[in-house]
PDB file of N, CA and C in Angstrom:
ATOM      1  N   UNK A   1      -3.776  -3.340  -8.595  1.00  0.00           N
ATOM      2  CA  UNK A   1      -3.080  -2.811  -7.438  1.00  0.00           C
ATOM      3  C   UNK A   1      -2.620  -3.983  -6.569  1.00  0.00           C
ATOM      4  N   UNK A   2      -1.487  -3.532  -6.360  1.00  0.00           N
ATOM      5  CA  UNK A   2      -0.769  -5.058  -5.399  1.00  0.00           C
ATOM      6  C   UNK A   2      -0.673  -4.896  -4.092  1.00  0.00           C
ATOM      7  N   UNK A   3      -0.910  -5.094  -3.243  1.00  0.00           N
ATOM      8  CA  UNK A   3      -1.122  -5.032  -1.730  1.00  0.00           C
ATOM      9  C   UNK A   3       0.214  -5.897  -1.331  1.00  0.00           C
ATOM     10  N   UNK A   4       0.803  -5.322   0.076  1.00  0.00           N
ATOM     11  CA  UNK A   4       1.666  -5.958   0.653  1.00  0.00           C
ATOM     12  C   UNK A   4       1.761  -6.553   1.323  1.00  0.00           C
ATOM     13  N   UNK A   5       1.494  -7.949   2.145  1.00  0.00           N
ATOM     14  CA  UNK A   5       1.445  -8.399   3.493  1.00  0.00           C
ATOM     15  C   UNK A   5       1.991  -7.502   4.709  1.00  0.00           C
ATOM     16  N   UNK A   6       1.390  -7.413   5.903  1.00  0.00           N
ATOM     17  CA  UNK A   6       2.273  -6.456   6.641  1.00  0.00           C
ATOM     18  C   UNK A   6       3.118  -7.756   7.525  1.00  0.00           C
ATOM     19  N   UNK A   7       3.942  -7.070   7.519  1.00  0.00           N
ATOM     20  CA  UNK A   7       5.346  -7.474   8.643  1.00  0.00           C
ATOM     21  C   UNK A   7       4.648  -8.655   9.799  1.00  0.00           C
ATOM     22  N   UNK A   8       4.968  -9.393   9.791  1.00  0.00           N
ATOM     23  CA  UNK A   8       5.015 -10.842  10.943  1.00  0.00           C
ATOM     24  C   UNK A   8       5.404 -10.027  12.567  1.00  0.00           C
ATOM     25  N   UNK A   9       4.283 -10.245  13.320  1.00  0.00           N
ATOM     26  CA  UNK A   9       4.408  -9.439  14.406  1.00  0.00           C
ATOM     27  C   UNK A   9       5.321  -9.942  15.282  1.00  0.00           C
ATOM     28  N   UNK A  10       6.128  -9.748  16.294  1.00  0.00           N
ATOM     29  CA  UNK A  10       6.822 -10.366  16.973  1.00  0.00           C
ATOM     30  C   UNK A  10       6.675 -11.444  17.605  1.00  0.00           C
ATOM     31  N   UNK A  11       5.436 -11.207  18.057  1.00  0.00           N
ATOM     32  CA  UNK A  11       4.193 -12.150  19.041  1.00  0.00           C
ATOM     33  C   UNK A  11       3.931 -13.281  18.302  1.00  0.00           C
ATOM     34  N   UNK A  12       4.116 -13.395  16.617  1.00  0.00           N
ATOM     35  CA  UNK A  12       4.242 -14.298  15.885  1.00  0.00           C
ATOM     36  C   UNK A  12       5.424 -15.303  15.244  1.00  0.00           C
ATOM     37  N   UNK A  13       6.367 -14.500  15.677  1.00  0.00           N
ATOM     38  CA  UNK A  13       7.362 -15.093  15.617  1.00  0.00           C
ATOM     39  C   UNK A  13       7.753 -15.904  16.932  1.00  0.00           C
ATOM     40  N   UNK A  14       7.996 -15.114  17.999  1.00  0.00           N
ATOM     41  CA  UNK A  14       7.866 -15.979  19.443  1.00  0.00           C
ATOM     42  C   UNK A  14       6.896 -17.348  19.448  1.00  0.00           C
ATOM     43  N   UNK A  15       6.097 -17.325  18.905  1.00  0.00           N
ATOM     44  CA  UNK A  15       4.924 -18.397  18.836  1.00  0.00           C
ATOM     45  C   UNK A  15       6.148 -19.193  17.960  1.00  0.00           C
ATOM     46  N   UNK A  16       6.207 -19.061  16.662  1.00  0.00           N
ATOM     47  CA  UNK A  16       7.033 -20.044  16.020  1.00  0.00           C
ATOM     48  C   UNK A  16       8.200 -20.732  16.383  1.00  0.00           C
ATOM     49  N   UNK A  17       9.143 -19.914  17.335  1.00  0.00           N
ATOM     50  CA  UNK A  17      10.076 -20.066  17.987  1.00  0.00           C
ATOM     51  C   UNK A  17       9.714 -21.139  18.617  1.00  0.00           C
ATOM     52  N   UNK A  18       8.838 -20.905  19.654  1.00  0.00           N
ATOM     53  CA  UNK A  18       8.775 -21.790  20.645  1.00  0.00           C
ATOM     54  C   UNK A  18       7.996 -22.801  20.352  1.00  0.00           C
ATOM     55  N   UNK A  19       7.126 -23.229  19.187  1.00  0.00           N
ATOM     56  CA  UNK A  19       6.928 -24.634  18.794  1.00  0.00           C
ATOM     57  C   UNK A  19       7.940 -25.098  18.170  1.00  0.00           C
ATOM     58  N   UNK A  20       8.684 -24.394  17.444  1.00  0.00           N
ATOM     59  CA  UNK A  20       9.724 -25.377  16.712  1.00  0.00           C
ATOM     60  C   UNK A  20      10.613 -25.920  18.089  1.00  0.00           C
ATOM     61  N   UNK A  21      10.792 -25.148  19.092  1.00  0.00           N
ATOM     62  CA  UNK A  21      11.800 -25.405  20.610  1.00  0.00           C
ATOM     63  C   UNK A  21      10.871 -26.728  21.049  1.00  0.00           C
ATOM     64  N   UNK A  22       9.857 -26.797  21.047  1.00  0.00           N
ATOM     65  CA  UNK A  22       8.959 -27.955  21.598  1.00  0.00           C
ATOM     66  C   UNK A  22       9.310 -28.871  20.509  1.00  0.00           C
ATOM     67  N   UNK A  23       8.961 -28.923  19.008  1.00  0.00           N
ATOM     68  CA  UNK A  23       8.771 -29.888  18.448  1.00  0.00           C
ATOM     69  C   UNK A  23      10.402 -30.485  17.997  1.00  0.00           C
ATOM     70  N   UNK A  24      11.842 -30.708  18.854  1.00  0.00           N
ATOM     71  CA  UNK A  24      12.378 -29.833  18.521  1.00  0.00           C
ATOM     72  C   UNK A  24      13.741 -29.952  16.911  1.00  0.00           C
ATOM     73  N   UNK A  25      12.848 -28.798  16.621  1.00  0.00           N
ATOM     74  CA  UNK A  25      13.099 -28.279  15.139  1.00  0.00           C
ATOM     75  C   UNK A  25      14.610 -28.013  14.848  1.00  0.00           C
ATOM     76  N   UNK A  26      15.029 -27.929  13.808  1.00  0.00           N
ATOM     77  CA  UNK A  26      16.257 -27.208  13.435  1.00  0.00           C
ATOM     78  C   UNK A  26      16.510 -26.535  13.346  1.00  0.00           C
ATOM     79  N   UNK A  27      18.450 -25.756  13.602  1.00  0.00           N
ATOM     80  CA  UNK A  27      18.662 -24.515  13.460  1.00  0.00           C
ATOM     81  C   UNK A  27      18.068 -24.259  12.252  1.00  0.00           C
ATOM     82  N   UNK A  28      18.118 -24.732  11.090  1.00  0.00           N
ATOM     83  CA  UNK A  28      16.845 -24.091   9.429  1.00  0.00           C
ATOM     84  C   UNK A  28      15.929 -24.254   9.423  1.00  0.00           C
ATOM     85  N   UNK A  29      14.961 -24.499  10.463  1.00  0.00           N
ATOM     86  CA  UNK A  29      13.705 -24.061  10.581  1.00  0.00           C
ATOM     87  C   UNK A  29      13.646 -22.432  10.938  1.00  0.00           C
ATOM     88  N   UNK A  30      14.744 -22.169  11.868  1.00  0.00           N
ATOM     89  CA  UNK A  30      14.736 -21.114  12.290  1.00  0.00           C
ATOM     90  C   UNK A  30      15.036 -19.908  11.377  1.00  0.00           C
ATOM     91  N   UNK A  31      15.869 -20.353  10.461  1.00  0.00           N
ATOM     92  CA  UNK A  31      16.443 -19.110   9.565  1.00  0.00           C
ATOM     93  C   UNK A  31      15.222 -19.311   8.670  1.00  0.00           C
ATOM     94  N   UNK A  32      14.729 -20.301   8.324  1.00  0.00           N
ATOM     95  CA  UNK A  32      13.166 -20.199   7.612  1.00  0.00           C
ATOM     96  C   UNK A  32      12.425 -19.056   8.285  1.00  0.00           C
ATOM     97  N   UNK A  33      11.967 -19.472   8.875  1.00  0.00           N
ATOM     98  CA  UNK A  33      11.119 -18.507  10.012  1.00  0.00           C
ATOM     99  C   UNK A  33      11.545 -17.077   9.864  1.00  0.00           C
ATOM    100  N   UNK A  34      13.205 -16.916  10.284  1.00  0.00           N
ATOM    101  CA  UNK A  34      13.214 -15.633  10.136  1.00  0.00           C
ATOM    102  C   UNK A  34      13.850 -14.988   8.577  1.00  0.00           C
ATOM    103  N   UNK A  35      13.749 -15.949   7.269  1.00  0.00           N
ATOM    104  CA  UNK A  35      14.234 -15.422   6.086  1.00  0.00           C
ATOM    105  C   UNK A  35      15.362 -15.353   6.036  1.00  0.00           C
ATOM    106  N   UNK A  36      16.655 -15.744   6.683  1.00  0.00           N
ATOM    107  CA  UNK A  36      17.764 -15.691   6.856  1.00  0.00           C
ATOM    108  C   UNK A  36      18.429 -17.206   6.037  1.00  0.00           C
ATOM    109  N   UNK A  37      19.690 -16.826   5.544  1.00  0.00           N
ATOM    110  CA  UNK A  37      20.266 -17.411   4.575  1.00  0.00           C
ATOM    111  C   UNK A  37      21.218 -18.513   5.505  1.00  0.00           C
ATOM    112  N   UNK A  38      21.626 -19.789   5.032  1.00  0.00           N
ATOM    113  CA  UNK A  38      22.146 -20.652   5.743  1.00  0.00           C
ATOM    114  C   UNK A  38      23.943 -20.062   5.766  1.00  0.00           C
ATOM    115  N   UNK A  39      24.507 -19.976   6.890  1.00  0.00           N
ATOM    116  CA  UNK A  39      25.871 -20.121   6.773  1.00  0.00           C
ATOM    117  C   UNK A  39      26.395 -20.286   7.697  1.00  0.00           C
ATOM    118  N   UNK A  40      27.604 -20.086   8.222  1.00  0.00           N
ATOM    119  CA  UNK A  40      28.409 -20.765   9.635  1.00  0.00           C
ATOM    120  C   UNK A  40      27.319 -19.924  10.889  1.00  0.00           C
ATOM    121  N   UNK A  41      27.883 -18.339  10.133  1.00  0.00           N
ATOM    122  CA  UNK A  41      26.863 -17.241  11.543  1.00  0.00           C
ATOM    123  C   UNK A  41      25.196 -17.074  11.826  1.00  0.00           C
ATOM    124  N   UNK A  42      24.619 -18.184  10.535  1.00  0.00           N
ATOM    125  CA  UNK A  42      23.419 -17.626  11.039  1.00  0.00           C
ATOM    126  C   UNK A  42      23.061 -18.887  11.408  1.00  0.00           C
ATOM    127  N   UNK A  43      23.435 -19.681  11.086  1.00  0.00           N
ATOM    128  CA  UNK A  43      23.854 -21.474  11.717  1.00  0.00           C
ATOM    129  C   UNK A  43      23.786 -21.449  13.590  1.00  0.00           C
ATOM    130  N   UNK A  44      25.134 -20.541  13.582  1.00  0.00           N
ATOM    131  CA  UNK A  44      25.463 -20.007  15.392  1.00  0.00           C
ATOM    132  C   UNK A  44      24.033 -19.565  15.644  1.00  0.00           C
ATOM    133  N   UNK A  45      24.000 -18.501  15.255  1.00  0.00           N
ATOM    134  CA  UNK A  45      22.909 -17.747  15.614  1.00  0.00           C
ATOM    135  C   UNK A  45      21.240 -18.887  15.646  1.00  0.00           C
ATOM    136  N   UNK A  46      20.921 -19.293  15.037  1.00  0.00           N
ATOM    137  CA  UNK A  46      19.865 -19.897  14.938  1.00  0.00           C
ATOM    138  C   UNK A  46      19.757 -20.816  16.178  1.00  0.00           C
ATOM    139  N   UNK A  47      21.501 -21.754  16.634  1.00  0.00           N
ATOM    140  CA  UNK A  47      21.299 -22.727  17.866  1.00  0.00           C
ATOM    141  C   UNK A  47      21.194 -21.926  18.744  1.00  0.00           C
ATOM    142  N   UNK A  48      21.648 -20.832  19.129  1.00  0.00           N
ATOM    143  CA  UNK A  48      21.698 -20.055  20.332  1.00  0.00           C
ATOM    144  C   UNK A  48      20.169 -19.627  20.621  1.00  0.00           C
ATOM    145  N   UNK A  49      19.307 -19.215  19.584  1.00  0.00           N
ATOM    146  CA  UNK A  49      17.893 -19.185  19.460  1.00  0.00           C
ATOM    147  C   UNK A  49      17.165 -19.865  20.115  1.00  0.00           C
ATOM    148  N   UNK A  50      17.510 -21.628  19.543  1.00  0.00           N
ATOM    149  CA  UNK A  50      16.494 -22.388  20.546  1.00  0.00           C
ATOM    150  C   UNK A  50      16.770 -22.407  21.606  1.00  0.00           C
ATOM    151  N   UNK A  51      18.160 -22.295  22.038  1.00  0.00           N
ATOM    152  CA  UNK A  51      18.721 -22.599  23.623  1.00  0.00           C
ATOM    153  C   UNK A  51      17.528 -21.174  24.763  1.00  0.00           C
ATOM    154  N   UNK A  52      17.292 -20.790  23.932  1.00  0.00           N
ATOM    155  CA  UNK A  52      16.784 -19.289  24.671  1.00  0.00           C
ATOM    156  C   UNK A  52      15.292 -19.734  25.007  1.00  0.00           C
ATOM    157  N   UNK A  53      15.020 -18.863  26.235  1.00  0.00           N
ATOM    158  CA  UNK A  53      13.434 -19.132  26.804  1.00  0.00           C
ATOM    159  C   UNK A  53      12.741 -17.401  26.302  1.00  0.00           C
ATOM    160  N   UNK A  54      11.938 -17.547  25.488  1.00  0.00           N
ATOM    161  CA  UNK A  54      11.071 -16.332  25.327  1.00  0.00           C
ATOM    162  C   UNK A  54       9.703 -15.542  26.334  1.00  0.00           C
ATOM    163  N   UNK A  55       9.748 -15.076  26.733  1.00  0.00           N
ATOM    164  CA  UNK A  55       8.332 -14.853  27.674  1.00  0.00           C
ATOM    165  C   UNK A  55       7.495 -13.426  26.821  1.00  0.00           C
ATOM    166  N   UNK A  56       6.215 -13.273  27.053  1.00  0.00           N
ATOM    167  CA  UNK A  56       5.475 -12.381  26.054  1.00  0.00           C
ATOM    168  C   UNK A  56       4.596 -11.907  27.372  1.00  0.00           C
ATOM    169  N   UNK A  57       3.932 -10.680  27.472  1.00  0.00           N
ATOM    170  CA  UNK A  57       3.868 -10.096  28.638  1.00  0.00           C
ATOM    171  C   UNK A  57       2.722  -9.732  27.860  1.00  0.00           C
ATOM    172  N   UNK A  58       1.362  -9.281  28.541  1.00  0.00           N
ATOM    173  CA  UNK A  58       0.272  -8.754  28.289  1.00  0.00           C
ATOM    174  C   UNK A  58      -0.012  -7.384  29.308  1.00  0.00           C
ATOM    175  N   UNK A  59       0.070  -6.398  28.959  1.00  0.00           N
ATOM    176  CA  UNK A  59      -0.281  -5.261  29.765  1.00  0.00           C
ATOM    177  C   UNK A  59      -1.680  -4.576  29.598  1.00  0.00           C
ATOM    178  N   UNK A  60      -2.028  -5.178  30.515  1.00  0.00           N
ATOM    179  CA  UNK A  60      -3.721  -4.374  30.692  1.00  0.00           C
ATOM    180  C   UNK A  60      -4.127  -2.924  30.798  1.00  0.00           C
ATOM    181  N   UNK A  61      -4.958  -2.908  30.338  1.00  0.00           N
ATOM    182  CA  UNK A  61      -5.130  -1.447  30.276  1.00  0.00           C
ATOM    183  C   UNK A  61      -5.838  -1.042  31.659  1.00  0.00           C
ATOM    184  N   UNK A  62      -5.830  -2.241  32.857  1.00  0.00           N
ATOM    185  CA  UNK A  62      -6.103  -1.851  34.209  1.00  0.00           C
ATOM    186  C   UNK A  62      -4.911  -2.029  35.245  1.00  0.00           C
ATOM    187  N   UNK A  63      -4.045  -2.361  34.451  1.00  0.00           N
ATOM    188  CA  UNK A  63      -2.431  -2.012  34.864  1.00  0.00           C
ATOM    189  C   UNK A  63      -1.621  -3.409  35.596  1.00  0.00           C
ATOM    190  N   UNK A  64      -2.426  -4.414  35.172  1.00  0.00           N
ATOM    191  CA  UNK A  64      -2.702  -5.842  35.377  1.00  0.00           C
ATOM    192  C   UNK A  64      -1.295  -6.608  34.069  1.00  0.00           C
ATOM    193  N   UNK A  65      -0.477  -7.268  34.649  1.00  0.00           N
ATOM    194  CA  UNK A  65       0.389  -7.876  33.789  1.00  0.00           C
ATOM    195  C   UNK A  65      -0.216  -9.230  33.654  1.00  0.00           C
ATOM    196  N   UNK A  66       0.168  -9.991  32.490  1.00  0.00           N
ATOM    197  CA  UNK A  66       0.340 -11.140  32.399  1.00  0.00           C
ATOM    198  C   UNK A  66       0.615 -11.604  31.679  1.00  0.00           C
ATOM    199  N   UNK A  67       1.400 -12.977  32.061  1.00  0.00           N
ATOM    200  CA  UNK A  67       2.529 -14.073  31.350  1.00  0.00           C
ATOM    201  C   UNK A  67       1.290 -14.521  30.296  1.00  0.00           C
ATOM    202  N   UNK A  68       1.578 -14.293  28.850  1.00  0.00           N
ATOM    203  CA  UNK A  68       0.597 -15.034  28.259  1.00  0.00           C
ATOM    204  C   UNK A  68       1.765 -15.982  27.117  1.00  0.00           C
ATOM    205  N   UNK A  69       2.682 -15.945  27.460  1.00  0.00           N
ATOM    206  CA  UNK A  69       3.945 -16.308  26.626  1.00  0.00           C
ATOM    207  C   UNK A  69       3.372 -18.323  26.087  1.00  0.00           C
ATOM    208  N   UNK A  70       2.239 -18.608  26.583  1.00  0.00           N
ATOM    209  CA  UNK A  70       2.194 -19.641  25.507  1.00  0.00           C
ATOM    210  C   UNK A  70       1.574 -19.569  24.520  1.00  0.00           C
ATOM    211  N   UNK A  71       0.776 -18.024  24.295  1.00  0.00           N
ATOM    212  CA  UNK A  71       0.540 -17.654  23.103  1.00  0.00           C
ATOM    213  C   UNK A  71      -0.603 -18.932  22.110  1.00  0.00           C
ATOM    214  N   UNK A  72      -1.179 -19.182  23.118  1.00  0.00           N
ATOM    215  CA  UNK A  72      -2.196 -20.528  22.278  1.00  0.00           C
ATOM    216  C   UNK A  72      -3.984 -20.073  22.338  1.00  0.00           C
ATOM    217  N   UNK A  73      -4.021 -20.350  20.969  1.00  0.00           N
ATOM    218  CA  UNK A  73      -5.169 -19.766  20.477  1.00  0.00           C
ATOM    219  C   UNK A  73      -6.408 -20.151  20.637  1.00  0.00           C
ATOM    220  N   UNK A  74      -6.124 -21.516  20.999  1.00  0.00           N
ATOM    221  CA  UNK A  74      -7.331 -22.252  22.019  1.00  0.00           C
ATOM    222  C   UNK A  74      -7.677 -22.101  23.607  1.00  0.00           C
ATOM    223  N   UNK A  75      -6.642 -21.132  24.297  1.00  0.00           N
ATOM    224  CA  UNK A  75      -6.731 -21.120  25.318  1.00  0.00           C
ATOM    225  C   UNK A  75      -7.764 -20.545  25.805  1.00  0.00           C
ATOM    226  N   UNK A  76      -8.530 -21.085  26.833  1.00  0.00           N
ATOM    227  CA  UNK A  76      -9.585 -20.183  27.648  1.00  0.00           C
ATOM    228  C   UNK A  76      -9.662 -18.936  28.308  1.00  0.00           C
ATOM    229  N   UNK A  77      -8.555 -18.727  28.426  1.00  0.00           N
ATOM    230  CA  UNK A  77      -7.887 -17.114  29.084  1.00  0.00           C
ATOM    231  C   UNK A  77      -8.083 -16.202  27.484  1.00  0.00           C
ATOM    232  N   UNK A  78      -8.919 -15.271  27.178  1.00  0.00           N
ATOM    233  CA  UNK A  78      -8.857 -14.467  26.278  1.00  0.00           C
ATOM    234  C   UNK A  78      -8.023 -13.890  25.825  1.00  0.00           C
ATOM    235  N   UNK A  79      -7.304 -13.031  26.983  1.00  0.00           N
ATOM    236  CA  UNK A  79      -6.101 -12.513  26.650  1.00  0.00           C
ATOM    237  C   UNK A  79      -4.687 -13.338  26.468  1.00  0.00           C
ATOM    238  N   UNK A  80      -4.603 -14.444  26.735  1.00  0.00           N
ATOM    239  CA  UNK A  80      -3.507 -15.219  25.797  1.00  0.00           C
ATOM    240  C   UNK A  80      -4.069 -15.867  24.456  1.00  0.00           C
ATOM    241  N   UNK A  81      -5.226 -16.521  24.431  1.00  0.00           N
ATOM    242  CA  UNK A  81      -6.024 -16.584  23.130  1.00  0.00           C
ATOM    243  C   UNK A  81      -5.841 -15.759  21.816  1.00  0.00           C
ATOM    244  N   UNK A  82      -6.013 -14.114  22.147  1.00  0.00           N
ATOM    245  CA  UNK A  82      -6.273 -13.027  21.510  1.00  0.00           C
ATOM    246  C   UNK A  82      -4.911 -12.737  21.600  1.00  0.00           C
ATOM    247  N   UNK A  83      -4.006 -12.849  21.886  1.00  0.00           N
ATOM    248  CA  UNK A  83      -2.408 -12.877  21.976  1.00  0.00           C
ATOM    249  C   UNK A  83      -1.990 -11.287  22.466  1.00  0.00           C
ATOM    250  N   UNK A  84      -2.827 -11.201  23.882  1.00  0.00           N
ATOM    251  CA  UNK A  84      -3.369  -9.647  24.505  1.00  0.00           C
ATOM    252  C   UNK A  84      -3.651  -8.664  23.203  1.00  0.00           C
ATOM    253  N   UNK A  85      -4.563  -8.830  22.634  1.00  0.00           N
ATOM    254  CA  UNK A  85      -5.608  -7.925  21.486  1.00  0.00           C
ATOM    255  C   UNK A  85      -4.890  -8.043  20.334  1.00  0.00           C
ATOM    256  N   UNK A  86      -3.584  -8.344  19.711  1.00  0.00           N
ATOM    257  CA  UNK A  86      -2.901  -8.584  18.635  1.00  0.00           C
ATOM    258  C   UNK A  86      -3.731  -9.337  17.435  1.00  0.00           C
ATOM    259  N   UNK A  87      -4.180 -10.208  17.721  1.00  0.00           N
ATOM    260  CA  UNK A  87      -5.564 -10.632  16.871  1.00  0.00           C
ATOM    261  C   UNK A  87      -6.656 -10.109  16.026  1.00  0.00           C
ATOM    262  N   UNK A  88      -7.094  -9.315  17.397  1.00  0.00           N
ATOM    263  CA  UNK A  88      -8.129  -8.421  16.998  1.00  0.00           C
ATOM    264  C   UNK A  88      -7.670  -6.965  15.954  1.00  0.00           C
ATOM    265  N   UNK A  89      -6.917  -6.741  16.522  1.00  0.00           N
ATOM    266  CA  UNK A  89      -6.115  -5.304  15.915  1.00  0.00           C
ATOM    267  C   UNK A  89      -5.412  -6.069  14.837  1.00  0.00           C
ATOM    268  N   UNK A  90      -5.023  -6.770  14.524  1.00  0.00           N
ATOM    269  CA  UNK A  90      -4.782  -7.252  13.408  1.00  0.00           C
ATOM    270  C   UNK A  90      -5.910  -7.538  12.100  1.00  0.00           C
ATOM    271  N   UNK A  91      -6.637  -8.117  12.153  1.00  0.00           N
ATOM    272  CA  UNK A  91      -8.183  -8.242  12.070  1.00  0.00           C
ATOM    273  C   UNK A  91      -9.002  -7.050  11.527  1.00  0.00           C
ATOM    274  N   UNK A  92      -8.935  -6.232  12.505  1.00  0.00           N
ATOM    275  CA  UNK A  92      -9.758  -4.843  12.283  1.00  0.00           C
ATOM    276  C   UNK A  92      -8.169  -4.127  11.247  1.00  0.00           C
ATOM    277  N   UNK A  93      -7.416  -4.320  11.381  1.00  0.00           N
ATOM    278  CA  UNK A  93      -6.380  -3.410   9.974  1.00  0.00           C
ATOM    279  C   UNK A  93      -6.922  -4.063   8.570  1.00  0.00           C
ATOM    280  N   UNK A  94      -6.987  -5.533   8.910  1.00  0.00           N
ATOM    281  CA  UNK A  94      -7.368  -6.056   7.231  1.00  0.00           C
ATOM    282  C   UNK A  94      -8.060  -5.845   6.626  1.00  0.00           C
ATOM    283  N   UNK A  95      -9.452  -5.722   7.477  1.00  0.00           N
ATOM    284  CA  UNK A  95     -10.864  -5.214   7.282  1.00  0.00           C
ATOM    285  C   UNK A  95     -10.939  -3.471   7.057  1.00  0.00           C
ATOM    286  N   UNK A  96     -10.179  -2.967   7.357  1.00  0.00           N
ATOM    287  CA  UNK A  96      -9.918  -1.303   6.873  1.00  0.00           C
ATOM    288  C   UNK A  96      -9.148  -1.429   5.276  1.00  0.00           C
ATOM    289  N   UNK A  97      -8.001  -2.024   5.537  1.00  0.00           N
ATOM    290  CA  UNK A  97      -7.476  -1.652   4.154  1.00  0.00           C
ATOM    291  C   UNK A  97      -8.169  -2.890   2.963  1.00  0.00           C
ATOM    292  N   UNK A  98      -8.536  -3.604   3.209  1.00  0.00           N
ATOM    293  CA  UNK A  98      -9.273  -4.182   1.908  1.00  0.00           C
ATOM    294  C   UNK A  98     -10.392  -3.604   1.668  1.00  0.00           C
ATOM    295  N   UNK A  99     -11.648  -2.601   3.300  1.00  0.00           N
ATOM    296  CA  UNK A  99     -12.541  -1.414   2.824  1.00  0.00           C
ATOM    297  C   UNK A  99     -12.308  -0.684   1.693  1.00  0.00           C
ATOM    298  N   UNK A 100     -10.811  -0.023   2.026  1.00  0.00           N
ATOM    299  CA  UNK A 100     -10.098   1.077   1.138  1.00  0.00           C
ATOM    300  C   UNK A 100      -9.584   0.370  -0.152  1.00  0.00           C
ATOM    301  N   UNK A 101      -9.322  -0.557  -0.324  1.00  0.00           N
ATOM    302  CA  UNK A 101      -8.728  -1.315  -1.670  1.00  0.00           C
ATOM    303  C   UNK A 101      -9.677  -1.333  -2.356  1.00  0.00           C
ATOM    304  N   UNK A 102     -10.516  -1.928  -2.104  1.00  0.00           N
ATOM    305  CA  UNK A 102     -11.790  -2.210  -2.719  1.00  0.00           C
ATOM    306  C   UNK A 102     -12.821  -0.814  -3.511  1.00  0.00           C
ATOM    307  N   UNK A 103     -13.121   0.225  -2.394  1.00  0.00           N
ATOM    308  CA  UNK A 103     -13.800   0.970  -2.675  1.00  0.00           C
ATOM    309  C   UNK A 103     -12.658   2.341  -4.165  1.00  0.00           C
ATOM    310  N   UNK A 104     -11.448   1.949  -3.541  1.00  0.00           N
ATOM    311  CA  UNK A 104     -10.414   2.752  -4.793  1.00  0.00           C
ATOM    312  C   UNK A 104     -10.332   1.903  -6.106  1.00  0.00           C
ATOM    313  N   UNK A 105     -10.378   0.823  -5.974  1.00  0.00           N
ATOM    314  CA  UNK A 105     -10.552   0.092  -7.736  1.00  0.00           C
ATOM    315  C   UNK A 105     -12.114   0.098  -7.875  1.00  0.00           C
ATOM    316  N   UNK A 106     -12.902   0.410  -7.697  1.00  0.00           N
ATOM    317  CA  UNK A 106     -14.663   0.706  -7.550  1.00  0.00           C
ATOM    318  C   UNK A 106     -14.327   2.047  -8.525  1.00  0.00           C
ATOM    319  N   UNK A 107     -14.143   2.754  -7.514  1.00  0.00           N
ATOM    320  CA  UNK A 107     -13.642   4.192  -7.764  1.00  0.00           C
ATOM    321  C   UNK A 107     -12.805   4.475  -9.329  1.00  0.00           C
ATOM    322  N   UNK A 108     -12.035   3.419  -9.716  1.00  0.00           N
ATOM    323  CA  UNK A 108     -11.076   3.492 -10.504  1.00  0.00           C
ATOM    324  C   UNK A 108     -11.831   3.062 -11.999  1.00  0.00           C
ATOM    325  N   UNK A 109     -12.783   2.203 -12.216  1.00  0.00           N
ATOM    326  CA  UNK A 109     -13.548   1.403 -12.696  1.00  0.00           C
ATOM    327  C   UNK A 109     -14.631   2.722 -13.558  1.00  0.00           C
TER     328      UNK A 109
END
């Protein structure tokens, strides 16, 4: 049974964005990043990318916002650390469906 990676969260892509904007990267880093094929428009598209400032917003479930848009995993603030719970909930999906993968080829056996 072949399992699929799930989809690159946004919150993960913004992260990539904005180190390649720091380190600073090429418009084909960018179409890397986003799987996109080299040509005049995705060329355009890719410089206009870095020129751009991204911000990532954390909404509390006590109705509390915050800028966690540097998205760094060492940070002491939990909730930019945990990339506001994206981590965790990411985490706890893998640990469910490899439960279920596992126990259906058990099952299959």
């Amino acid at each position: 049974m072949k399992i699929r990676k799930p989809a690159t969260s946004s919150a993960a892509v913004v992260w990539a964005l904005r180190l390649i904007q720091e380190r600073r990267g090429r418009p084909t880093d960018v179409l890397d990043v986003l799987g996109l094929p080299l040509s005049d428009e995705t060329q355009n598209l890719a410089s206009t990318i870095l020129s751009k400032t991204a911000q990532v917003y954390f909404f509390r479930r006590d109705g509390k916002v915050k800028n966690i848009s540097n998205l760094d995993p060492g940070a002491d603030e939990t909730d930019e650390a945990g990339w506001g719970g994206l981590t965790e909930f990411s985490s706890n999906v893998s640990e469910v469906v490899a439960r279920v993968v596992n126990r259906a080829e058990r099952e299959e056996s």
